[in-house]
C-alpha atoms as a PDB file:
ATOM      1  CA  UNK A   1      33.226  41.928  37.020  1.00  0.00           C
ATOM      2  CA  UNK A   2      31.273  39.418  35.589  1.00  0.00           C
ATOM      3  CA  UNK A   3      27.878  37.177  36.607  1.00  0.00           C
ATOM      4  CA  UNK A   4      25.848  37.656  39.417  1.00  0.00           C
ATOM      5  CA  UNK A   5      27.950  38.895  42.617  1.00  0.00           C
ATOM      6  CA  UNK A   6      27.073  39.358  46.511  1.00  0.00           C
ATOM      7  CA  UNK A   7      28.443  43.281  47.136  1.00  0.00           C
ATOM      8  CA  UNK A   8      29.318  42.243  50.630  1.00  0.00           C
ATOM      9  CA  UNK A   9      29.759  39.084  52.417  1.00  0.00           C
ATOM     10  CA  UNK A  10      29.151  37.845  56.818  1.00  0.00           C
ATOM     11  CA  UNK A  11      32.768  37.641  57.965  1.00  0.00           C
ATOM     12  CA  UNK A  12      31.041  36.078  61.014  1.00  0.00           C
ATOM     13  CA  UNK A  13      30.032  32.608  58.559  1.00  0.00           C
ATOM     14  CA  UNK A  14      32.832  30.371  57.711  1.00  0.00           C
ATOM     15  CA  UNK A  15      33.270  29.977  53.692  1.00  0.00           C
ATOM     16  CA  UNK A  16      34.563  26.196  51.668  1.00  0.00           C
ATOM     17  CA  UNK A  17      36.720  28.639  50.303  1.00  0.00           C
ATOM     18  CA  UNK A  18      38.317  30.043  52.667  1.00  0.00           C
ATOM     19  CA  UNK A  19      38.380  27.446  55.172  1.00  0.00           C
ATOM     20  CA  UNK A  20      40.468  25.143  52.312  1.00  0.00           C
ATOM     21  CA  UNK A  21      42.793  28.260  52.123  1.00  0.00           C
ATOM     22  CA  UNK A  22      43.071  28.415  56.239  1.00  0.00           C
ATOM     23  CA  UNK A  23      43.952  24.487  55.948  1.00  0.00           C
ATOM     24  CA  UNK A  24      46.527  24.866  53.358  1.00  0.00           C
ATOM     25  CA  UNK A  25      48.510  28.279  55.826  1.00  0.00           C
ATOM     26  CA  UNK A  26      46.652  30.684  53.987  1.00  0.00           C
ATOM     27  CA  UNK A  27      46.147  34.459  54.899  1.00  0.00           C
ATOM     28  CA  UNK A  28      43.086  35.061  53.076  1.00  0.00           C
ATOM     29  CA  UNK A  29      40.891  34.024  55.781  1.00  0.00           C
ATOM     30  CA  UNK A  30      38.814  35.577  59.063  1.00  0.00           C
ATOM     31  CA  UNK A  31      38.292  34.303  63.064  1.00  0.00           C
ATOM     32  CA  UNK A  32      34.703  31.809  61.689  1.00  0.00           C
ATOM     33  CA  UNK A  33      36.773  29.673  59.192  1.00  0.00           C
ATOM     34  CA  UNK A  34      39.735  29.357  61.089  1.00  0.00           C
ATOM     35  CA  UNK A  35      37.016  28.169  64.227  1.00  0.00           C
ATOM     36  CA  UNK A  36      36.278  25.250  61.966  1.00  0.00           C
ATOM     37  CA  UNK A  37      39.708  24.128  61.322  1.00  0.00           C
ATOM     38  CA  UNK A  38      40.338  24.064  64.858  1.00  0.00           C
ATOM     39  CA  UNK A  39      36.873  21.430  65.226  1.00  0.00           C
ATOM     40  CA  UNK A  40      37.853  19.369  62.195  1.00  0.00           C
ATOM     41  CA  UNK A  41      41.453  19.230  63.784  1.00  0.00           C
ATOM     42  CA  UNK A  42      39.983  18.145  67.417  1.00  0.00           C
ATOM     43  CA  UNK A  43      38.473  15.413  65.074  1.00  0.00           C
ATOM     44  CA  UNK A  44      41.490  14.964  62.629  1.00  0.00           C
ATOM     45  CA  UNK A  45      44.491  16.455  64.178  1.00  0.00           C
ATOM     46  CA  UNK A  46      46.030  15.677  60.393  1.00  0.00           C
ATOM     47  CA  UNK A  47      43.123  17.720  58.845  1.00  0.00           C
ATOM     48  CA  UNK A  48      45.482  19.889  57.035  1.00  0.00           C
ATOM     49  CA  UNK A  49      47.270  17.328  55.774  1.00  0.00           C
ATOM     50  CA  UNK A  50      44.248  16.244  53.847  1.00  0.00           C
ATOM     51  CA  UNK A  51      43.766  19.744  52.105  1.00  0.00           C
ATOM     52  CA  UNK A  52      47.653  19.088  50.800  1.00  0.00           C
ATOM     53  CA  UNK A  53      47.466  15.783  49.501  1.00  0.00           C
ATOM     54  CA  UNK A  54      44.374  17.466  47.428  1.00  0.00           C
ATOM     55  CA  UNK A  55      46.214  20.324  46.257  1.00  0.00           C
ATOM     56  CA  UNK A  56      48.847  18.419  45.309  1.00  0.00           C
ATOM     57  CA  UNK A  57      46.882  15.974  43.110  1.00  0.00           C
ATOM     58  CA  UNK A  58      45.804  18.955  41.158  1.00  0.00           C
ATOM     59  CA  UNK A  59      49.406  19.450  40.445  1.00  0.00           C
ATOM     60  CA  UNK A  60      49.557  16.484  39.233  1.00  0.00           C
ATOM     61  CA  UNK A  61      46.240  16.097  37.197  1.00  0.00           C
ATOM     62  CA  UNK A  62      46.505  19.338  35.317  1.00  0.00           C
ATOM     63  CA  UNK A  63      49.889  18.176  34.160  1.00  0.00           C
ATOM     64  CA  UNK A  64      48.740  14.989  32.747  1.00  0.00           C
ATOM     65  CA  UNK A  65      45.712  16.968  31.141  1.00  0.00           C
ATOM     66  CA  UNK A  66      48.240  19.413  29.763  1.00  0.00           C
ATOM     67  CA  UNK A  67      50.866  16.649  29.296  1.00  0.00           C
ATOM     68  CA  UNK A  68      49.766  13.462  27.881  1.00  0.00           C
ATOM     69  CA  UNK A  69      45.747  14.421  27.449  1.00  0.00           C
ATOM     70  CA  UNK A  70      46.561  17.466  25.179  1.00  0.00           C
ATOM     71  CA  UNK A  71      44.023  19.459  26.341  1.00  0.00           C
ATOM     72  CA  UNK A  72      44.636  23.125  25.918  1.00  0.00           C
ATOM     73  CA  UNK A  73      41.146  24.261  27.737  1.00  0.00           C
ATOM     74  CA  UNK A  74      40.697  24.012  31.621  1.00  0.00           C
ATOM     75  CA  UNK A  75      37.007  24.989  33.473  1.00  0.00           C
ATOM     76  CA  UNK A  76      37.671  24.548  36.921  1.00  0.00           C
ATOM     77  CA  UNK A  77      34.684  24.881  38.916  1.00  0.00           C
ATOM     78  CA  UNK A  78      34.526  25.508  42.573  1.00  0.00           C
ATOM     79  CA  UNK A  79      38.371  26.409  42.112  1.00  0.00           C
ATOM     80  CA  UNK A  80      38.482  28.657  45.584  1.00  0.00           C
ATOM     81  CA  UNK A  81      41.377  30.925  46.823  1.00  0.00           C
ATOM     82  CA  UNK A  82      44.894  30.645  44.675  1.00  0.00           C
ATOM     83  CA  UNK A  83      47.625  29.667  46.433  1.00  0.00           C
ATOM     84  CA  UNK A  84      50.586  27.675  44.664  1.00  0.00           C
ATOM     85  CA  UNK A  85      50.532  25.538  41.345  1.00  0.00           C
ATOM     86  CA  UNK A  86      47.183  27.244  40.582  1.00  0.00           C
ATOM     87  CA  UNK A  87      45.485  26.106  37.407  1.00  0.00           C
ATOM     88  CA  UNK A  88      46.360  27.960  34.683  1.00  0.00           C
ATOM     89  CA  UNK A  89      50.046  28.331  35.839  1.00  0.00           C
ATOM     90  CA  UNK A  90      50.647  24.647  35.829  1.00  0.00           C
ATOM     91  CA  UNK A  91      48.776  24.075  32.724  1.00  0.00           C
ATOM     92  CA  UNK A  92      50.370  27.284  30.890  1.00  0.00           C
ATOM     93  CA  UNK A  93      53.702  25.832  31.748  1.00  0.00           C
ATOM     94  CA  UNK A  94      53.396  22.972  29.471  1.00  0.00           C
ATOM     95  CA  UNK A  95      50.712  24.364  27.365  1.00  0.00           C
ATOM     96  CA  UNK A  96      51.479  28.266  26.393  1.00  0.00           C
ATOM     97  CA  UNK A  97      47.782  29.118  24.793  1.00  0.00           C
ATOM     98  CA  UNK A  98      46.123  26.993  27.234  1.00  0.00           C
ATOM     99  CA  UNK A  99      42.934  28.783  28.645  1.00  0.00           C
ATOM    100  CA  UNK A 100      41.562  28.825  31.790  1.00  0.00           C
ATOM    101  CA  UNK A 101      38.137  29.794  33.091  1.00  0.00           C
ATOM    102  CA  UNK A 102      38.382  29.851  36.854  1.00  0.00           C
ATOM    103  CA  UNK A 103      34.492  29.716  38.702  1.00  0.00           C
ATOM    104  CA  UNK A 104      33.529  30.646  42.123  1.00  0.00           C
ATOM    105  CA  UNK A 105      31.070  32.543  44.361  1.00  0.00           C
ATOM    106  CA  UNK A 106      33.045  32.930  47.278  1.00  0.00           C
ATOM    107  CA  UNK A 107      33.912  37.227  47.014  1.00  0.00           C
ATOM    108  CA  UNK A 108      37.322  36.819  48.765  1.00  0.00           C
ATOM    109  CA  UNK A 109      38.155  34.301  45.839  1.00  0.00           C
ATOM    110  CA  UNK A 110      37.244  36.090  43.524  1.00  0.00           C
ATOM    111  CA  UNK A 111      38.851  39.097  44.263  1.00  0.00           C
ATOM    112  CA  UNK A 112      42.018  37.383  44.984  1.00  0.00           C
ATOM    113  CA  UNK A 113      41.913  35.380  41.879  1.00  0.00           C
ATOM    114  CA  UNK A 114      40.982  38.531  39.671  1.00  0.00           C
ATOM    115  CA  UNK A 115      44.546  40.213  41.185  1.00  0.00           C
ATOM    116  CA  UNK A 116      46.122  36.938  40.006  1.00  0.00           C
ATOM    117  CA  UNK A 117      45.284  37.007  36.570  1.00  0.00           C
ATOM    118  CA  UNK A 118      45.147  40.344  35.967  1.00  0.00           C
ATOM    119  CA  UNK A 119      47.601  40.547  33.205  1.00  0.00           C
ATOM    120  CA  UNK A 120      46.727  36.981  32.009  1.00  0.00           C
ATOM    121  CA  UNK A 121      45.058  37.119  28.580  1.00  0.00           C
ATOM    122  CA  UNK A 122      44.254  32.871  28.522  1.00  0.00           C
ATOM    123  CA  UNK A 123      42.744  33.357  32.179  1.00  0.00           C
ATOM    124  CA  UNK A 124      39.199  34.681  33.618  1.00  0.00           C
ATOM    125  CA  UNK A 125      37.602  34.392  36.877  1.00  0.00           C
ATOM    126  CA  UNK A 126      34.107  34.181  36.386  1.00  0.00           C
ATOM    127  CA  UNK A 127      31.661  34.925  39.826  1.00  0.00           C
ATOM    128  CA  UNK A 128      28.950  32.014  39.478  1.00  0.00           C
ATOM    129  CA  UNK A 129      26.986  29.342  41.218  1.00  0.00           C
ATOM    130  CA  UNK A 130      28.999  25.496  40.061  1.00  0.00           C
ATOM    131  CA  UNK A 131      25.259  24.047  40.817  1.00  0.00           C
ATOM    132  CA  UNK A 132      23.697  25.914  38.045  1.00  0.00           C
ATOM    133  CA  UNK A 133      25.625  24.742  35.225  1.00  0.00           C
ATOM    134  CA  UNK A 134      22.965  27.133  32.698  1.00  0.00           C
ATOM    135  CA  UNK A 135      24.713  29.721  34.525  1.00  0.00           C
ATOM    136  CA  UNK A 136      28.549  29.213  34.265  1.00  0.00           C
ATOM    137  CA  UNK A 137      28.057  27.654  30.652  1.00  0.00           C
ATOM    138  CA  UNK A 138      26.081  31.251  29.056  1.00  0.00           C
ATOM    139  CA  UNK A 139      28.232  33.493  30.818  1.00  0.00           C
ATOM    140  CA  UNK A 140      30.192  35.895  28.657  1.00  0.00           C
ATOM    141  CA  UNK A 141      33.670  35.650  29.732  1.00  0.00           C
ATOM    142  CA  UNK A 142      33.452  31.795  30.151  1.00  0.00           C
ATOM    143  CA  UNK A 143      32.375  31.820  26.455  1.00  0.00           C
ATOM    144  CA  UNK A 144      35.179  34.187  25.359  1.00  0.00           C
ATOM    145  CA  UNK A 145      37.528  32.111  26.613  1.00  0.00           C
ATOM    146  CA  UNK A 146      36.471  28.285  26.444  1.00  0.00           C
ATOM    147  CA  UNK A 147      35.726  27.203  23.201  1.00  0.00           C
ATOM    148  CA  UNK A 148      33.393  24.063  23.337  1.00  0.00           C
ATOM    149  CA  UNK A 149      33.555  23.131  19.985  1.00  0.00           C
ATOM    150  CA  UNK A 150      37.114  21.620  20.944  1.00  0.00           C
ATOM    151  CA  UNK A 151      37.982  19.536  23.893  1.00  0.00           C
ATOM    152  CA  UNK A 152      37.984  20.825  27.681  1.00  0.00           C
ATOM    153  CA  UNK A 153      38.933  19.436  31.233  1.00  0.00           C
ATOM    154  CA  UNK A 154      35.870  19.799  33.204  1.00  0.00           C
ATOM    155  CA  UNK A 155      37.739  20.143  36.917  1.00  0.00           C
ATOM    156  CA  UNK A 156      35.579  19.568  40.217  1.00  0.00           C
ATOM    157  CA  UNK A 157      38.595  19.652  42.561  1.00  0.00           C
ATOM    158  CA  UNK A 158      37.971  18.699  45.886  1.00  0.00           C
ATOM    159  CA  UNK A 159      34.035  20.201  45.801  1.00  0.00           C
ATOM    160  CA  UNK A 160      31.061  17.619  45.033  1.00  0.00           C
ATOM    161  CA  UNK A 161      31.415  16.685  48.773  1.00  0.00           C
ATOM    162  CA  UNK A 162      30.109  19.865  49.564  1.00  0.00           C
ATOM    163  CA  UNK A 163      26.998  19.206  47.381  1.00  0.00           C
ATOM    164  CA  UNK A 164      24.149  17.766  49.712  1.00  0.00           C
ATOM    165  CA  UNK A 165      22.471  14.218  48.354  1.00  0.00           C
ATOM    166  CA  UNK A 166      19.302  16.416  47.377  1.00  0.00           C
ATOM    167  CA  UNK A 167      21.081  18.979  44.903  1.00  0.00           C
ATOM    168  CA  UNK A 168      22.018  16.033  42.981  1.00  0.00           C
ATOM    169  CA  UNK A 169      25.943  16.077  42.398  1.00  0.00           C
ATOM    170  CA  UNK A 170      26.001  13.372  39.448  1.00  0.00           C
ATOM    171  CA  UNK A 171      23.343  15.449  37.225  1.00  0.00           C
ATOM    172  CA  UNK A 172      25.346  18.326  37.776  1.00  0.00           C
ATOM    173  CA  UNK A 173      28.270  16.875  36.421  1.00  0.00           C
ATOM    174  CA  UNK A 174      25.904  15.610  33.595  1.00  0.00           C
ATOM    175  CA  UNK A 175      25.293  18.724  32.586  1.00  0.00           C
ATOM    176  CA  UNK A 176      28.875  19.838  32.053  1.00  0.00           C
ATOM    177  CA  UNK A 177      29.755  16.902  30.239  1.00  0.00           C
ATOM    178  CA  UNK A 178      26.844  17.187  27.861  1.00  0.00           C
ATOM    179  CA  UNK A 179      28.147  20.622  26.637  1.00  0.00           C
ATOM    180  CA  UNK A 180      32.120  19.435  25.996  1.00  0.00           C
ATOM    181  CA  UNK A 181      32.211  17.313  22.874  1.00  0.00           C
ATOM    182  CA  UNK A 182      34.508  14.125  22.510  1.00  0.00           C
ATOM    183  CA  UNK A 183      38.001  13.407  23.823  1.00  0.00           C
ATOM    184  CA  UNK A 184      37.177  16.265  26.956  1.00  0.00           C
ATOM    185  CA  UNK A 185      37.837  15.033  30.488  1.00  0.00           C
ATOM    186  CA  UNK A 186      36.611  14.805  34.108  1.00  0.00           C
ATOM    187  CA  UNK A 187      38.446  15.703  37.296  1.00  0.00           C
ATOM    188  CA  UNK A 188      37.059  15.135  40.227  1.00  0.00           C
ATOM    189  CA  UNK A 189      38.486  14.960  43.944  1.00  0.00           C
ATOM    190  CA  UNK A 190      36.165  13.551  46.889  1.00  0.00           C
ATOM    191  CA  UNK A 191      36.136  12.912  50.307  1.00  0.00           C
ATOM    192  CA  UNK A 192      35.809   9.083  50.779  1.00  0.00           C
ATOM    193  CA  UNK A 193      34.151   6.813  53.598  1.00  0.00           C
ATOM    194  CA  UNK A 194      36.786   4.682  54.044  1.00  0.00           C
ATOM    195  CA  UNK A 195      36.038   3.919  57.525  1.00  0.00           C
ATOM    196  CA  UNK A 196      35.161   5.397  61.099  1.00  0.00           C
ATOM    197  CA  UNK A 197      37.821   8.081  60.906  1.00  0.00           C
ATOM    198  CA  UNK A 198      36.230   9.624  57.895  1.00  0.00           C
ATOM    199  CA  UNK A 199      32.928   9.376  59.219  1.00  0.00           C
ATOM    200  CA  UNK A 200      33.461  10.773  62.150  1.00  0.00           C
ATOM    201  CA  UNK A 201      35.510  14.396  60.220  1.00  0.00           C
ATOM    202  CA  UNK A 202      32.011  14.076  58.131  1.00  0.00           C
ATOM    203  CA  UNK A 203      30.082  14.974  61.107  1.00  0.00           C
ATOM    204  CA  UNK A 204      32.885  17.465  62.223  1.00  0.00           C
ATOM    205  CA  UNK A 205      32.551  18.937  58.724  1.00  0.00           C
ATOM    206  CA  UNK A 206      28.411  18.673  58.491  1.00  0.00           C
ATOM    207  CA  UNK A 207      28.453  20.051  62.199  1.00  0.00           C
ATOM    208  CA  UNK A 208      31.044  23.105  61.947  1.00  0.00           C
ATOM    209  CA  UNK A 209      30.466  24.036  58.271  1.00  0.00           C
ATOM    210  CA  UNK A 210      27.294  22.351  57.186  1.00  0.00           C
ATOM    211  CA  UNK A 211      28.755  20.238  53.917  1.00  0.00           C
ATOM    212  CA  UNK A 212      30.825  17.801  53.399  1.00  0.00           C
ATOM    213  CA  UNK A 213      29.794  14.490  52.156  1.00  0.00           C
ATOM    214  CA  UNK A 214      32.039  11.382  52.340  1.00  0.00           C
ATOM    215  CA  UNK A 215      30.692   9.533  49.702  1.00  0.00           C
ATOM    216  CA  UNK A 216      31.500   5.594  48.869  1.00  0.00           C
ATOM    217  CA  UNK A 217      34.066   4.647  46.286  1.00  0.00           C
ATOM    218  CA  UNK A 218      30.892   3.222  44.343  1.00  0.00           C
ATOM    219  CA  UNK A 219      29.160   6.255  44.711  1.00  0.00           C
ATOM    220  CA  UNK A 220      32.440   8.530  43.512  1.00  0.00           C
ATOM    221  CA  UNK A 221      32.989   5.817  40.600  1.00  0.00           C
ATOM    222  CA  UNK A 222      29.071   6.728  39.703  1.00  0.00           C
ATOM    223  CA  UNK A 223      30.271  10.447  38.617  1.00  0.00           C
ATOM    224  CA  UNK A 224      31.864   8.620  35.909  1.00  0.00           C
ATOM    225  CA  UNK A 225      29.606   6.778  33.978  1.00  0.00           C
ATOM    226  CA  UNK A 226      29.592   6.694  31.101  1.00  0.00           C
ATOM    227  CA  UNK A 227      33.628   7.943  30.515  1.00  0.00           C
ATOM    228  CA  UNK A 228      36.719   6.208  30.034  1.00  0.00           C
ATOM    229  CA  UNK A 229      38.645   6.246  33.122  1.00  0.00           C
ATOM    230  CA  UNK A 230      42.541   7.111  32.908  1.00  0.00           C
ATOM    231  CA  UNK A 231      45.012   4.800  34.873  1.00  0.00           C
ATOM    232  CA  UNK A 232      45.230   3.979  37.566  1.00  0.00           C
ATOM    233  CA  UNK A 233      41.137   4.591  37.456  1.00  0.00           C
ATOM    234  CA  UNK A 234      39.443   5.855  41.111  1.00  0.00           C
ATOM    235  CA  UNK A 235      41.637   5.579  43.386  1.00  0.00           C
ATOM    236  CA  UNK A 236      43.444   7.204  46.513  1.00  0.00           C
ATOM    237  CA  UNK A 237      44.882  10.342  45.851  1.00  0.00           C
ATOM    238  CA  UNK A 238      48.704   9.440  46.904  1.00  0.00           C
ATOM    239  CA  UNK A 239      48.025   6.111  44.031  1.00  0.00           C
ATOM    240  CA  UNK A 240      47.434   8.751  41.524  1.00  0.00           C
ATOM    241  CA  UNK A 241      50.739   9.118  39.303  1.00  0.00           C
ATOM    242  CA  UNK A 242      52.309  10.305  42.225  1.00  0.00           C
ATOM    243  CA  UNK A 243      55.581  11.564  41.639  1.00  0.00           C
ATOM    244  CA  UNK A 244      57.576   8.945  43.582  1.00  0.00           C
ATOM    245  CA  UNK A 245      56.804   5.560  42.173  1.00  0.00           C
ATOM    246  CA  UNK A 246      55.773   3.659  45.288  1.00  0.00           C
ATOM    247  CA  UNK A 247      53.117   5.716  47.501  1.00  0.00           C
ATOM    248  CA  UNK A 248      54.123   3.089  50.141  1.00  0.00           C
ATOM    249  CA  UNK A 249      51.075   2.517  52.741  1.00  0.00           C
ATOM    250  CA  UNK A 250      48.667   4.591  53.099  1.00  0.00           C
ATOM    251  CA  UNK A 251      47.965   6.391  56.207  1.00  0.00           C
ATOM    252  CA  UNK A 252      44.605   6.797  57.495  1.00  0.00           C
ATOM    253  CA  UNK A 253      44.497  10.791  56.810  1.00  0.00           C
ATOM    254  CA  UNK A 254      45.716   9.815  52.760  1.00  0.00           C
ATOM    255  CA  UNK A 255      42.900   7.541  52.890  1.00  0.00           C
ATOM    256  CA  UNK A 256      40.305  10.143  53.344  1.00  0.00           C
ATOM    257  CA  UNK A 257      39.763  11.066  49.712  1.00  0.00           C
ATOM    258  CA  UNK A 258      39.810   9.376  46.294  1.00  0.00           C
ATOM    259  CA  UNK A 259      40.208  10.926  42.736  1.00  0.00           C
ATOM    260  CA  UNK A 260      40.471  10.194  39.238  1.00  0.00           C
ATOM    261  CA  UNK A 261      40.236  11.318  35.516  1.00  0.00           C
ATOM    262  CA  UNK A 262      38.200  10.211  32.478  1.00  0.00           C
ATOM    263  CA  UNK A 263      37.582  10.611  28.770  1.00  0.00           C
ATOM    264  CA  UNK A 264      34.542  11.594  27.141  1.00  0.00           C
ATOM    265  CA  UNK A 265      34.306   9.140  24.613  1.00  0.00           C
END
């Protein structure tokens, strides 16, 4: 095992983690974080809905990154519990040598996500705290396998929300991007306030699990100064390359979070 890990952990508290994995039909979750879903879904009967659309613009992110981007080297912070069209299998489809360096603190994560890659040679999980970035970037295994001399695809999937105002979620991303050199790239995933109905799930989510931030467009579109933004820019996640060319219009549950990727110039 590697970093700094918790032996044990309160079944009794609900995780991010695993409440993402009881929203997607996951197993790999207890009684507390299946108690929130039911709250966010007296708010949001569509809640789970929301935690598809997400995992299904990782999908399609990691295949452009693999795809058209090039990029060979994947740090995907926050990444939770696997479930399908993980990470490294989506970007090891297109890319064979592509490494992956999965971080998380959550210990039913990590144990689950160890099992996945057991006999994966391009993958680790590494057991570390996203918010200090010292951390995740001097850890052993994430050094072994991400080599930051060459491009990477910093990945903050559906996570910054759950960063509070005061911990400062755009110099965190700073220092990521500070230790990639030119031509790496940015993923991020956010919960957007795009009106009442997402402000109303943010105090479902700040009452029930204590994060969740539903930040402006403006304030997502801050994360990536500095960087060249892909098309189609911020936007929706359903307006991201989806696979079907016309998203149509958007329901009010697709309109709850926005994401994009960007160069490092």
């Amino acid at each position: 095992m590697t970093g700094s890990e918790s032996v044990g952990f309160d079944t009794t508290k609900p995780s991010i983690a695993r409440v993402y994995d009881a929203l997607l039909g996951g197993t790999d979750n207890y009684p507390a974080d299946n108690a929130v879903v039911e709250h966010l879904a007296e708010t949001l009967p569509e809640i789970r809905e929301v935690a598809q659309v997400n995992r299904a613009m990782l999908g399609r992110g990691v295949r452009y990154l693999a795809g058209p981007a090039g990029i060979t080297q994947f740090l995907d912070l926050g990444a939770g519990l696997p479930t399908m069209e993980n990470t490294h299998q989506v970007a090891q489809a297109l890319q064979s040598g592509a490494k992956v360096a999965y971080v998380d603190i959550d210990p039913v994560a990590l144990a689950h996500g160890r099992a996945l890659v057991e006999n994966n040679e391009g993958t680790v999980v590494v057991a570390a705290d996203l918010r200090t970035s010292t951390e995740v970037l001097d850890d052993p295994a994430v050094r072994q396998t991400i080599d930051f001399t060459s491009p990477v695809a910093v990945m903050l999937v559906g996570i910054l929300h759950h960063l509070h105002d005061d911990e400062d979620p755009a110099a965190i991303v700073d220092s990521y991007l500070s230790a990639v050199p030119s031509g790496s790239h940015l993923f991020i995933t956010h919960f957007c306030d795009s009106g009442p109905e997402a402000r109303a799930l943010e105090k479902s989510f700040l009452e029930f699990l204590g994060t969740g931030r539903f930040r402006t467009h403006e304030e997502v579109l801050d994360l990536f100064r500095g960087l060249e933004l892909v098309e189609p820019g911020l936007v929706y996640l359903p307006e991201w390359r989806p696979a079907d060319e016309d998203p149509g219009e958007l329901t009010i549950t697709q309109r709850l979070m926005v994401g994009g990727i960007a160069r490092k110039p």
